[in-house]
C-alpha atoms as a PDB file:
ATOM      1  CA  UNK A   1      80.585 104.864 124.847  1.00  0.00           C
ATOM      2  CA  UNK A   2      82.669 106.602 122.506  1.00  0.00           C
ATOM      3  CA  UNK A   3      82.093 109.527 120.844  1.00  0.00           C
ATOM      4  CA  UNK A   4      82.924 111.291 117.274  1.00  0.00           C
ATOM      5  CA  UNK A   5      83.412 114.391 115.913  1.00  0.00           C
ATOM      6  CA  UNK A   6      85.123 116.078 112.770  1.00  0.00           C
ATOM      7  CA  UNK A   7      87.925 115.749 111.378  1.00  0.00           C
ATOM      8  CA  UNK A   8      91.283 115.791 114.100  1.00  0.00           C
ATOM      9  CA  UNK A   9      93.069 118.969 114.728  1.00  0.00           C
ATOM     10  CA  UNK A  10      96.818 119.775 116.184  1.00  0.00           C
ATOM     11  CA  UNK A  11      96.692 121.570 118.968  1.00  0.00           C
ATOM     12  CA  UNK A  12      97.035 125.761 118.525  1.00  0.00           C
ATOM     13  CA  UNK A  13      99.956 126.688 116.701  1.00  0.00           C
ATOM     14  CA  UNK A  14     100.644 123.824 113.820  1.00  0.00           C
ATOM     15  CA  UNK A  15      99.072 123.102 111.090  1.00  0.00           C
ATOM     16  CA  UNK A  16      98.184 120.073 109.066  1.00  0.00           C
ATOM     17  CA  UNK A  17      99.995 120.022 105.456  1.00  0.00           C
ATOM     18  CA  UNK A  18      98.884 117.903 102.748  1.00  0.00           C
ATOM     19  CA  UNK A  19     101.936 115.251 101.431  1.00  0.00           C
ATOM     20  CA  UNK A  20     100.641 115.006  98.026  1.00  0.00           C
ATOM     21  CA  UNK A  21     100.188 118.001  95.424  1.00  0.00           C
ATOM     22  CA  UNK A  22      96.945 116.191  94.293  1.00  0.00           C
ATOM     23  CA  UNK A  23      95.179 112.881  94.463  1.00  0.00           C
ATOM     24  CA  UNK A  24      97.416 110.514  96.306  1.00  0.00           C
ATOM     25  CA  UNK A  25      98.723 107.824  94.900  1.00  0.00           C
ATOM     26  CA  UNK A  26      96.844 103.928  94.916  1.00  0.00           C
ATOM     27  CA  UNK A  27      93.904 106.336  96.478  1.00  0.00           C
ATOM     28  CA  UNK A  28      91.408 103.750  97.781  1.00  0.00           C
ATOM     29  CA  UNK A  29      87.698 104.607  98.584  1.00  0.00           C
ATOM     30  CA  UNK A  30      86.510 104.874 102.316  1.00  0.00           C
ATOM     31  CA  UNK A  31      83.431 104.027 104.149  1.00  0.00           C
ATOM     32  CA  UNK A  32      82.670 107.385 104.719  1.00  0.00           C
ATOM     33  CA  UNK A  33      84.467 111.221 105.938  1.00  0.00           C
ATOM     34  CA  UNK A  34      87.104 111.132 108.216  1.00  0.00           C
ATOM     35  CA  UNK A  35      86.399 111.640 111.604  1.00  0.00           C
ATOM     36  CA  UNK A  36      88.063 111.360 115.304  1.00  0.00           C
ATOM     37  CA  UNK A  37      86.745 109.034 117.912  1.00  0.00           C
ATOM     38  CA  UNK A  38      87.321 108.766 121.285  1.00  0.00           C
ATOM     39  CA  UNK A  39      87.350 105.715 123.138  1.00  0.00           C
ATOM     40  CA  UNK A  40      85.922 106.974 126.151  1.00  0.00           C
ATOM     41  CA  UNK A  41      85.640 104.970 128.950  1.00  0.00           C
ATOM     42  CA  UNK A  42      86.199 101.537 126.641  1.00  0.00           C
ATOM     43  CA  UNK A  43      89.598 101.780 126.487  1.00  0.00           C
ATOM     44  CA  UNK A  44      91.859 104.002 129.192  1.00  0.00           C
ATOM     45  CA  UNK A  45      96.157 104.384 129.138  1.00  0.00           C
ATOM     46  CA  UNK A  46      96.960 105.636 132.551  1.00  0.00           C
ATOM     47  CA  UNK A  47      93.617 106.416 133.764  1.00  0.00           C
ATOM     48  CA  UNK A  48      92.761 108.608 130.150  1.00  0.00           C
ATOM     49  CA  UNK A  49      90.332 107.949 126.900  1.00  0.00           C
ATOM     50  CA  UNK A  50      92.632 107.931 123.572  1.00  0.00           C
ATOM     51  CA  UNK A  51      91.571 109.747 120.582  1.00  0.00           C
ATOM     52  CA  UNK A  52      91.650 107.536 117.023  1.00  0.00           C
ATOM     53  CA  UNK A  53      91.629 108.838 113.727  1.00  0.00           C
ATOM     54  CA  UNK A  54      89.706 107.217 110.807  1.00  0.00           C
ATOM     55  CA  UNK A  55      88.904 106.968 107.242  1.00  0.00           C
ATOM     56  CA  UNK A  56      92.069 108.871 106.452  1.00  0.00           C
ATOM     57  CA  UNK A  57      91.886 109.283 102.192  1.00  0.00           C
ATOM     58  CA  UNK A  58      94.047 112.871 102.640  1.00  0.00           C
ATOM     59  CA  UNK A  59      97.033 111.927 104.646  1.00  0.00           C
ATOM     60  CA  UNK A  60      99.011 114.557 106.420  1.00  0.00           C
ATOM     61  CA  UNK A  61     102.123 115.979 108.209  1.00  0.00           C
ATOM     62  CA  UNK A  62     102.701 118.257 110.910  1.00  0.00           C
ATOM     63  CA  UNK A  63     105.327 119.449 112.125  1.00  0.00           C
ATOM     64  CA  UNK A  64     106.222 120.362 115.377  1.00  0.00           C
ATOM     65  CA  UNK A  65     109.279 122.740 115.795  1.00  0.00           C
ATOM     66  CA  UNK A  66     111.524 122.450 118.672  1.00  0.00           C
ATOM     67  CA  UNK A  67     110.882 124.381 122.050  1.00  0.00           C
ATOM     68  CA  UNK A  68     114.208 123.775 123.263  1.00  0.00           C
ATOM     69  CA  UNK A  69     117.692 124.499 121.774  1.00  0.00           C
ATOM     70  CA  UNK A  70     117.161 122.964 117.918  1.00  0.00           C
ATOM     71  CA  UNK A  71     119.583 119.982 117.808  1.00  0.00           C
ATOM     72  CA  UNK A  72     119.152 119.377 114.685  1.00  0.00           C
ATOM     73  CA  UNK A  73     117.743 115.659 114.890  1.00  0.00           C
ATOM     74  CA  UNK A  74     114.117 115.134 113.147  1.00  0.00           C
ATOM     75  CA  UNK A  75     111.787 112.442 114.067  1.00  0.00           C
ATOM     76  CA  UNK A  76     108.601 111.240 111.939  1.00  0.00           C
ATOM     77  CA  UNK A  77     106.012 109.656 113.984  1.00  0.00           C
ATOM     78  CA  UNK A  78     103.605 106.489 112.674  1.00  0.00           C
ATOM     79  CA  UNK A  79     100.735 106.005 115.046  1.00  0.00           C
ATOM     80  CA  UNK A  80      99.660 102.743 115.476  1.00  0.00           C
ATOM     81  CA  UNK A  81      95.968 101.425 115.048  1.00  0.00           C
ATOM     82  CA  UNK A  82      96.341  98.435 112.948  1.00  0.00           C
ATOM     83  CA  UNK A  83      96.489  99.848 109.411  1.00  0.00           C
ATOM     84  CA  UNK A  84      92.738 100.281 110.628  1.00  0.00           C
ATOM     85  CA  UNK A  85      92.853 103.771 112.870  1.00  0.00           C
ATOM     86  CA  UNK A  86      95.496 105.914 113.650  1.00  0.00           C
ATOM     87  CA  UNK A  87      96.104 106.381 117.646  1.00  0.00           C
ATOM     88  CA  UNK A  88      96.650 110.010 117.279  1.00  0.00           C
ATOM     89  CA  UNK A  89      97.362 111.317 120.462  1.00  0.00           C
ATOM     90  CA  UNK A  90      98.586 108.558 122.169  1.00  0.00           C
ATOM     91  CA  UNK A  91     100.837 107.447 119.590  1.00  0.00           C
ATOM     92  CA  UNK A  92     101.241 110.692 117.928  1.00  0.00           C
ATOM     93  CA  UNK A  93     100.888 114.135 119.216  1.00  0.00           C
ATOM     94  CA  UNK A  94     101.884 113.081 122.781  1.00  0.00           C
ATOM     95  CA  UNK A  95     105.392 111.941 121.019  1.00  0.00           C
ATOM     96  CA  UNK A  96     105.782 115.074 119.599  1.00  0.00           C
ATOM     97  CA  UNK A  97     105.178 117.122 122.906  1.00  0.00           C
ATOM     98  CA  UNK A  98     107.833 114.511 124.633  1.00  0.00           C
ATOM     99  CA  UNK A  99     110.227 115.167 121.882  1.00  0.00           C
ATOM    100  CA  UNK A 100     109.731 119.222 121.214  1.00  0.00           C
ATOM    101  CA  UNK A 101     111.177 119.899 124.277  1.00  0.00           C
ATOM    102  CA  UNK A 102     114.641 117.967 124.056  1.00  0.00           C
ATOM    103  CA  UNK A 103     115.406 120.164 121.012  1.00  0.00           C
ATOM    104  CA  UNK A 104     114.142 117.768 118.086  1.00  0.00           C
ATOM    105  CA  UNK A 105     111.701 118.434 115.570  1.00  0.00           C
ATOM    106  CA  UNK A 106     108.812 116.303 115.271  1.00  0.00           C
ATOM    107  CA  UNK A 107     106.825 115.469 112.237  1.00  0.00           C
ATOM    108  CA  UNK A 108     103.429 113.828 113.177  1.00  0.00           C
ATOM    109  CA  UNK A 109     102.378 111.863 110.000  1.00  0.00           C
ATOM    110  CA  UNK A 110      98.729 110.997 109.330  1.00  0.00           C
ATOM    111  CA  UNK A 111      99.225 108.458 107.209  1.00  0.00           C
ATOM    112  CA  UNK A 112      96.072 106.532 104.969  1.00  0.00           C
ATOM    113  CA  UNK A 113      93.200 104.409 106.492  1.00  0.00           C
ATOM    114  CA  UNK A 114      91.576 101.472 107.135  1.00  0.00           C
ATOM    115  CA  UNK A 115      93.192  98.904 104.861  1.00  0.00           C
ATOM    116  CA  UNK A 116      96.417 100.045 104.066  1.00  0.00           C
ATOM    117  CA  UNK A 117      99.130  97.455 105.672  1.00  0.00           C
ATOM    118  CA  UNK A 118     100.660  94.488 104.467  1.00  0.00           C
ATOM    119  CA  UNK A 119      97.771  92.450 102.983  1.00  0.00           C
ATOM    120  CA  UNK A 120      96.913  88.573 103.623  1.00  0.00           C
ATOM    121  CA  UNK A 121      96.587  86.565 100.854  1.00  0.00           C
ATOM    122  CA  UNK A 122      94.061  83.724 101.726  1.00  0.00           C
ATOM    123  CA  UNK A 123      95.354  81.693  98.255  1.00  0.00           C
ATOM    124  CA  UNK A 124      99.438  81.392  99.316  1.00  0.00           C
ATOM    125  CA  UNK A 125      98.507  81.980 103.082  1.00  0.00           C
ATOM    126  CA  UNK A 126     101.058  85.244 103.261  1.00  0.00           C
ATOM    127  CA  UNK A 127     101.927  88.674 102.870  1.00  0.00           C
ATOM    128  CA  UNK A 128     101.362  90.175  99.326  1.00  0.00           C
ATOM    129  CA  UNK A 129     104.019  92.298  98.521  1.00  0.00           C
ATOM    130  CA  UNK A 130     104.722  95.614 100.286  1.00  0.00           C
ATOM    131  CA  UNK A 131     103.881  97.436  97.113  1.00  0.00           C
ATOM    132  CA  UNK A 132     100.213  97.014  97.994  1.00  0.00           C
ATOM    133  CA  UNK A 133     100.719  99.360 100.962  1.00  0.00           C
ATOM    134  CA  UNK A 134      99.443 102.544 100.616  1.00  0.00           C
ATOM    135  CA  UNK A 135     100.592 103.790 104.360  1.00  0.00           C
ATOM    136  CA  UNK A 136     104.328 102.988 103.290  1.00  0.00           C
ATOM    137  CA  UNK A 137     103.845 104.844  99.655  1.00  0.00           C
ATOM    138  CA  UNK A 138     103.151 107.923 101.816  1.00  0.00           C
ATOM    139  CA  UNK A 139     106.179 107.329 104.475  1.00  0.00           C
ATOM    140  CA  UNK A 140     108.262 107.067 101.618  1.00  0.00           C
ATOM    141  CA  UNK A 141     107.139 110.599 100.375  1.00  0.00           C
ATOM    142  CA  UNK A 142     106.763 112.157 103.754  1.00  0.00           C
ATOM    143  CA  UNK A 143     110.884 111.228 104.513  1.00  0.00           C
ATOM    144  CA  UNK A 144     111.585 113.037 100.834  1.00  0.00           C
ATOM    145  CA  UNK A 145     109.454 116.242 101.902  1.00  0.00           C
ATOM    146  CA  UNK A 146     111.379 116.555 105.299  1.00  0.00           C
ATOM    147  CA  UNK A 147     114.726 116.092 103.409  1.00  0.00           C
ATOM    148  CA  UNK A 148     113.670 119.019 101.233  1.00  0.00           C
ATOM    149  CA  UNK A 149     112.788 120.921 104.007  1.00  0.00           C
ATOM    150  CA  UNK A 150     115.927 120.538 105.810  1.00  0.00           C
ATOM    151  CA  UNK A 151     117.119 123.870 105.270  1.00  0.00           C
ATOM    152  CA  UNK A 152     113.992 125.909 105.603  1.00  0.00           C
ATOM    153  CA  UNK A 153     113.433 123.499 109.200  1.00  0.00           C
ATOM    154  CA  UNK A 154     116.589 123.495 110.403  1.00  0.00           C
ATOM    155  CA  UNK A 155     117.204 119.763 110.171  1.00  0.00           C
ATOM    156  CA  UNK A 156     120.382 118.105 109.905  1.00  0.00           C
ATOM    157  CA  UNK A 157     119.195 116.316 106.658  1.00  0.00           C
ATOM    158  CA  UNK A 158     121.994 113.192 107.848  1.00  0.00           C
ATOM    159  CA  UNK A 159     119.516 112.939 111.336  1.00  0.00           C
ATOM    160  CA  UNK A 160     115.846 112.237 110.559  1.00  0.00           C
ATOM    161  CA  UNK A 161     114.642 109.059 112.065  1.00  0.00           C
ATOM    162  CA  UNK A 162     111.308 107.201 112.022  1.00  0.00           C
ATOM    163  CA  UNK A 163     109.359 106.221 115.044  1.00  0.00           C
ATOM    164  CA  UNK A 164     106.565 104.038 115.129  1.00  0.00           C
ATOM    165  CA  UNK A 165     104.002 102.034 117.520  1.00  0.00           C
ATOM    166  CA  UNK A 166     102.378  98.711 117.070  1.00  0.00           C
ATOM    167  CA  UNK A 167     101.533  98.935 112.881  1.00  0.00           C
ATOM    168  CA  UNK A 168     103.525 102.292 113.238  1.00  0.00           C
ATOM    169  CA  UNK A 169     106.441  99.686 114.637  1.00  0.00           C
ATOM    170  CA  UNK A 170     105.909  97.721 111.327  1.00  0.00           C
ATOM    171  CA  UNK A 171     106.103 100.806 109.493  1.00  0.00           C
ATOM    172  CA  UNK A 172     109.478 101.408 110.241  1.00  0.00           C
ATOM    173  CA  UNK A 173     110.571  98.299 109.478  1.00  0.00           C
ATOM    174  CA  UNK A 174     109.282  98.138 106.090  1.00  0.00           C
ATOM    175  CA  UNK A 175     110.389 102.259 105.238  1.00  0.00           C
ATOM    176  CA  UNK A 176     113.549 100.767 107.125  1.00  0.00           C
ATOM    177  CA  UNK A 177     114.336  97.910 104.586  1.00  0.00           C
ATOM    178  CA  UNK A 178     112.248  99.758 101.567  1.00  0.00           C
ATOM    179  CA  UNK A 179     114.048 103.004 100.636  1.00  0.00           C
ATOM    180  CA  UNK A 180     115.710 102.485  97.385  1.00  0.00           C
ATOM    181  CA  UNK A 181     113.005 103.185  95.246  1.00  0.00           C
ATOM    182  CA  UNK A 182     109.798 104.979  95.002  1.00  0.00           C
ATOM    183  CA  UNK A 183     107.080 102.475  95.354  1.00  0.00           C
ATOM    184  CA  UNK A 184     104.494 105.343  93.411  1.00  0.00           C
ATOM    185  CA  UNK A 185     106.231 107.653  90.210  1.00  0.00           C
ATOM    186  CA  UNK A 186     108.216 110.594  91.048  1.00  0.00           C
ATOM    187  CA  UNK A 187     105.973 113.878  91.690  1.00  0.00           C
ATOM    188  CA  UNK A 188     108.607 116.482  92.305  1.00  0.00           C
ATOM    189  CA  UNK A 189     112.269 117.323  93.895  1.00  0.00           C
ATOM    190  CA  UNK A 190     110.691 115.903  97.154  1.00  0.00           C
ATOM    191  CA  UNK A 191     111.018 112.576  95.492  1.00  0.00           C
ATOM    192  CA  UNK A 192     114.160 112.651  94.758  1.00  0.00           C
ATOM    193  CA  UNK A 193     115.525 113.122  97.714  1.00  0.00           C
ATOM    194  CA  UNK A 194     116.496 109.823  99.823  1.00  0.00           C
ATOM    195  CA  UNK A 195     113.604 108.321 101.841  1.00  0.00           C
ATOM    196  CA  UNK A 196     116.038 106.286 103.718  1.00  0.00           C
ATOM    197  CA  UNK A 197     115.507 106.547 107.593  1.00  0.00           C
ATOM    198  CA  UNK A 198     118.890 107.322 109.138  1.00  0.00           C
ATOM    199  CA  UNK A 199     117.429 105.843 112.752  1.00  0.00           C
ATOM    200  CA  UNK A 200     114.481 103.987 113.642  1.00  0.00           C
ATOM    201  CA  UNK A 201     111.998 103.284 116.525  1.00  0.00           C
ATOM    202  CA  UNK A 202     109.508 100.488 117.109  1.00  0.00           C
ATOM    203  CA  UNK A 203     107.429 100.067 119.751  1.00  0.00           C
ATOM    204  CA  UNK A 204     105.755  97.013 120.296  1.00  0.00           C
ATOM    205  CA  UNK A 205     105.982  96.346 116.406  1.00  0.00           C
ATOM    206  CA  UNK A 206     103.164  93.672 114.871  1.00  0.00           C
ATOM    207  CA  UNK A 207     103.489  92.092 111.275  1.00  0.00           C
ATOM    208  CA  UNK A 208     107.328  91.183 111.761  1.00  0.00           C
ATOM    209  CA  UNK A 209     106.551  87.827 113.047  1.00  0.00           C
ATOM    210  CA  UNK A 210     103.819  86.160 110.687  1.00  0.00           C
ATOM    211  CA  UNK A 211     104.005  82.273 111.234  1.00  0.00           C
ATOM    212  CA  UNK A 212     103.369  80.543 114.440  1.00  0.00           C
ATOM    213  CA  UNK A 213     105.014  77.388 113.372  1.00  0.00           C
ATOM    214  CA  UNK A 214     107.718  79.324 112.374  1.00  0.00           C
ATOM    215  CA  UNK A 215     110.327  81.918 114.327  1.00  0.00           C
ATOM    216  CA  UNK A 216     111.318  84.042 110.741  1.00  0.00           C
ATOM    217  CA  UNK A 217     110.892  87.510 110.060  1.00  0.00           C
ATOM    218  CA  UNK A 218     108.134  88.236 107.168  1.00  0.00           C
ATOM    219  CA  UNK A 219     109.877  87.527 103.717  1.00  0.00           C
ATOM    220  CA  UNK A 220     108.506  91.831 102.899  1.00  0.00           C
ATOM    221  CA  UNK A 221     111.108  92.539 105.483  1.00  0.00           C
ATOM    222  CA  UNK A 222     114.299  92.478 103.802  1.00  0.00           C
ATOM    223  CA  UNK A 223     117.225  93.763 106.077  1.00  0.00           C
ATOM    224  CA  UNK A 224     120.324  94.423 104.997  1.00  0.00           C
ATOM    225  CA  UNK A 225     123.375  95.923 106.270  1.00  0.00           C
ATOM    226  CA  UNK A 226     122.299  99.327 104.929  1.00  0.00           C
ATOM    227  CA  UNK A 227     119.000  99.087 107.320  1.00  0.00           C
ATOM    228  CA  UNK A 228     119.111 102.418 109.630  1.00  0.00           C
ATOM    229  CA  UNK A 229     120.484 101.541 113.545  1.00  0.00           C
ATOM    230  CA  UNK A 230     117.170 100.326 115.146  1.00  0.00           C
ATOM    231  CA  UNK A 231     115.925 100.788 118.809  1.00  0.00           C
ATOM    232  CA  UNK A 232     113.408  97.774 120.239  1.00  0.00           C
ATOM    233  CA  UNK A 233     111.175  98.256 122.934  1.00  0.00           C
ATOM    234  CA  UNK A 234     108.035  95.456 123.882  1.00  0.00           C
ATOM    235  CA  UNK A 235     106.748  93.687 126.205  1.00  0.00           C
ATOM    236  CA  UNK A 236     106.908  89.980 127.101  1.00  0.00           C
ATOM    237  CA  UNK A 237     102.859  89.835 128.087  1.00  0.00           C
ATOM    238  CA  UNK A 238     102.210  91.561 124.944  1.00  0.00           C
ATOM    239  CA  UNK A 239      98.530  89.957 124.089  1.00  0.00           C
ATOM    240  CA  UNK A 240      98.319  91.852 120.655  1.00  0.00           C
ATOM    241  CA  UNK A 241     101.433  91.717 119.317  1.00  0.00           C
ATOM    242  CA  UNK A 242     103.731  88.762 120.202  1.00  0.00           C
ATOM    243  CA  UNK A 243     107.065  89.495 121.721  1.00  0.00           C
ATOM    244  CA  UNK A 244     108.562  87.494 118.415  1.00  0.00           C
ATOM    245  CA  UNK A 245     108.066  90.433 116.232  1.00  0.00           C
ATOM    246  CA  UNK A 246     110.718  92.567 118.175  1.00  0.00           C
ATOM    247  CA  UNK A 247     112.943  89.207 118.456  1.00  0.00           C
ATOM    248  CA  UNK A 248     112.510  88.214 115.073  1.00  0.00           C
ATOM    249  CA  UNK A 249     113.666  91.593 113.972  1.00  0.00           C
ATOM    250  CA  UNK A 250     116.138  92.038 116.329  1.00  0.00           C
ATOM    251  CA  UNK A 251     117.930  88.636 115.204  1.00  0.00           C
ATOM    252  CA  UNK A 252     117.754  89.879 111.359  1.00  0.00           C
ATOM    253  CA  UNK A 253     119.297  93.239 112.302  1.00  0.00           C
ATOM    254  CA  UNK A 254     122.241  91.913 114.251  1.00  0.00           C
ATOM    255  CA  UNK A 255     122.645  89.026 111.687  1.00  0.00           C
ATOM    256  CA  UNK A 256     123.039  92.162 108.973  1.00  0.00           C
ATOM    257  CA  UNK A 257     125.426  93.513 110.974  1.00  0.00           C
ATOM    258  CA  UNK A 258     123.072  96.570 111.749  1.00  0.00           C
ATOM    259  CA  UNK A 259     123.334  98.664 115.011  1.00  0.00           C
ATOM    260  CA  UNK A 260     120.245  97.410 117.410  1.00  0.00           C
ATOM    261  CA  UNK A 261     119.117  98.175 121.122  1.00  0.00           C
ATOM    262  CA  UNK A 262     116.342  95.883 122.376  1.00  0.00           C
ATOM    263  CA  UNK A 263     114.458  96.643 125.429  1.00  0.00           C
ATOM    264  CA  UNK A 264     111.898  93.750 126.494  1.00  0.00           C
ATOM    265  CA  UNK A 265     110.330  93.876 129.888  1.00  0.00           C
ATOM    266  CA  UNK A 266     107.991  91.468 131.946  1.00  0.00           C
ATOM    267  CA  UNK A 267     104.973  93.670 131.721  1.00  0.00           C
ATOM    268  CA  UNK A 268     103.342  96.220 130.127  1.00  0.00           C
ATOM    269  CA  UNK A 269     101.350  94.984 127.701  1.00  0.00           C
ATOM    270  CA  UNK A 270      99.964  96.896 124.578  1.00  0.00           C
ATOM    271  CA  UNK A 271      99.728 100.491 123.588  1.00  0.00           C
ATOM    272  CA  UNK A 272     101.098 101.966 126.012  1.00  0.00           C
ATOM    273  CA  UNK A 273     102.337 104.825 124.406  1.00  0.00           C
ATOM    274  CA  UNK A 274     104.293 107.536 126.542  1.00  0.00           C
ATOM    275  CA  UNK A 275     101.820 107.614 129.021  1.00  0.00           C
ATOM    276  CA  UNK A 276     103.940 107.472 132.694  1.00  0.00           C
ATOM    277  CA  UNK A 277     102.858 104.434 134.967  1.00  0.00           C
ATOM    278  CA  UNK A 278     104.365 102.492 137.634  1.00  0.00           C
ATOM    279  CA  UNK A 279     105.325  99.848 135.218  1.00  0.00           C
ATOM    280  CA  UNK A 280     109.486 100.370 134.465  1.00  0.00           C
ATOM    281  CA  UNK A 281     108.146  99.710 130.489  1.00  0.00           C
ATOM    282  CA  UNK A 282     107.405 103.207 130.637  1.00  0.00           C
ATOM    283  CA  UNK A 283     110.716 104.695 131.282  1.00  0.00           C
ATOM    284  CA  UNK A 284     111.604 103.858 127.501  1.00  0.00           C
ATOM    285  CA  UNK A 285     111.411 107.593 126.208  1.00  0.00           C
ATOM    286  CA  UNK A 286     114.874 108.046 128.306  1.00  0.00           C
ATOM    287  CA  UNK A 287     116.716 104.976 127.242  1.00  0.00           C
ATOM    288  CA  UNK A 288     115.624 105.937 123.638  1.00  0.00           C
ATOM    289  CA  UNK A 289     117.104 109.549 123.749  1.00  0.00           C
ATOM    290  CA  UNK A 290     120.300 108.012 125.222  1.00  0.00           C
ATOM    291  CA  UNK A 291     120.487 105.382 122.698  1.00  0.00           C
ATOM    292  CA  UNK A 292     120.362 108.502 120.200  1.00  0.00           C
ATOM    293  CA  UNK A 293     123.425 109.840 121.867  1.00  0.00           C
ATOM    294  CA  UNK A 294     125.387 106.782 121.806  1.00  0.00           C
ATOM    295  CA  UNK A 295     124.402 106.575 118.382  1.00  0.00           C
ATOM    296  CA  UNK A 296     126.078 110.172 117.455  1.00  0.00           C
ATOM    297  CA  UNK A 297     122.394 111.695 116.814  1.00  0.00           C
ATOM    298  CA  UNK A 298     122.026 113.543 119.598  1.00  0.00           C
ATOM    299  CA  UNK A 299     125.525 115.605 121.582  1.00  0.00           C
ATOM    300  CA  UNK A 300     126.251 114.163 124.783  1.00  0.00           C
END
């Protein structure tokens, strides 16, 4: 049975900021306050409950400084949930404790929910266009803040990736492929700043492959050859998310010309986070931070 409290809270020592100055942008009204959930016994990764987030109107960032010599490298982190919830720990804070500790700084983003994804239009049968999506409108403004941070964080403003899982994973496509202009008006210097990911991560990514009659990429996705180098990882017995939205993806980055590492393994399923197992799918973290080397973001 799952329980709920108030409204989630980092761990001792970081804070929660605010991304927007005021009333966020395309602000949509919510069944209700925010609250956390967990899902108790319902739903176990490794052997432990994970803790959801939702009915986010206020989205926020933390950030979590590096424990380890600062390299430099920034990460954002999109928790999956389906544009519905937000798999905070699982697919958020965990990331950041994995990453803390290999010298990068971590900036957990909790971005808007339920609602707030790529919409279906039941008239054309497809995707409306990405400019209905409130969770990339604050992506978009959380890369600008952590570019004008850079100094104050000690961030190598030419080394902040995005990482994402499940509708996090589709998240960094579309912030991948949608960084040349604003999709809300300019607030402040933050804005100005570019909002293009230099890296990204997607893990087990969903709304890349939208047609089961067809193997294409969704038409929102627009990869070029200025798409940020891209890391894969999924699983073939993926019963959520189809293996086609890494493969789809995968074919439209290397057809750009763009820098891509795929990882797909037999088993492993869905959301499965960073949690260790005996399934090899959950070695990724290390073939990730070597891919960063080999990609000049991290020394050797």
């Amino acid at each position: 049975m799952r329980t709920q409290g108030a409204v989630w809270q980092p761990s001792a020592g970081h804070t929660q900021v605010a991304i927007w100055p005021g009333k966020a942008p395309e602000a949509h009204s919510v069944a209700g306050p925010e609250f956390a959930k967990s899902s108790g016994r319902e739903f176990l990764v490794a052997g432990r409950s994970v803790i959801g987030v939702d009915n986010v109107s206020q989205p926020t960032m933390t950030v979590y400084s590096p424990s380890a010599k600062n390299t430099g490298v920034a990460i954002v982190v999109f928790p999956g949930g389906g544009y519905q919830t937000l798999a905070i720990d699982l697919e958020g804070s965990e990331v950041c404790d994995w990453l803390t500790p290999r010298g990068i700084t971590c900036v957990l983003l909790k971005y808007r929910v339920p609602h707030t994804g790529p919409l279906w239009d039941q008239e054309c049968g497809c995707f409306t266009d990405t400019k209905s999506s409130m969770a990339l409108v604050d992506a978009q403004r959380t890369m600008g803040l952590v570019r004008s941070h850079a100094a104050e964080w000690h961030i190598d403003p030419h080394k902040i990736g995005v990482l994402g899982f499940s509708a996090g994973g589709h998240l960094v496509a579309a912030i991948s492929t949608h960084f040349e202009k604003r999709l809300y008006p300019v607030l402040d210097a933050a804005d100005k700043e570019s909002c293009r990911p230099d890296f990204g991560v997607a893990l087990y990514p969903g709304h890349l492959w939208i047609d089961k009659n067809k193997f294409e990429l969704n038409p929102q996705i627009r990869v070029t050859s200025r798409t940020p180098p891209t890391f894969l990882v999924q699983a073939e017995n993926d019963p959520v998310d189809s293996v086609n939205n890494s493969l789809v993806y995968y074919r439209a980055l290397k057809t750009a010309g763009v820098p891509a590492e795929m990882h797909l393994y037999a088993d492993g399923k869905h959301a499965f986070g960073l949690r260790r197992t005996s399934l090899p799918i959950t070695d990724w973290p290390e073939l990730m931070h070597r891919w960063l080397v080999t990609i000049g973001m991290l020394p050797e």
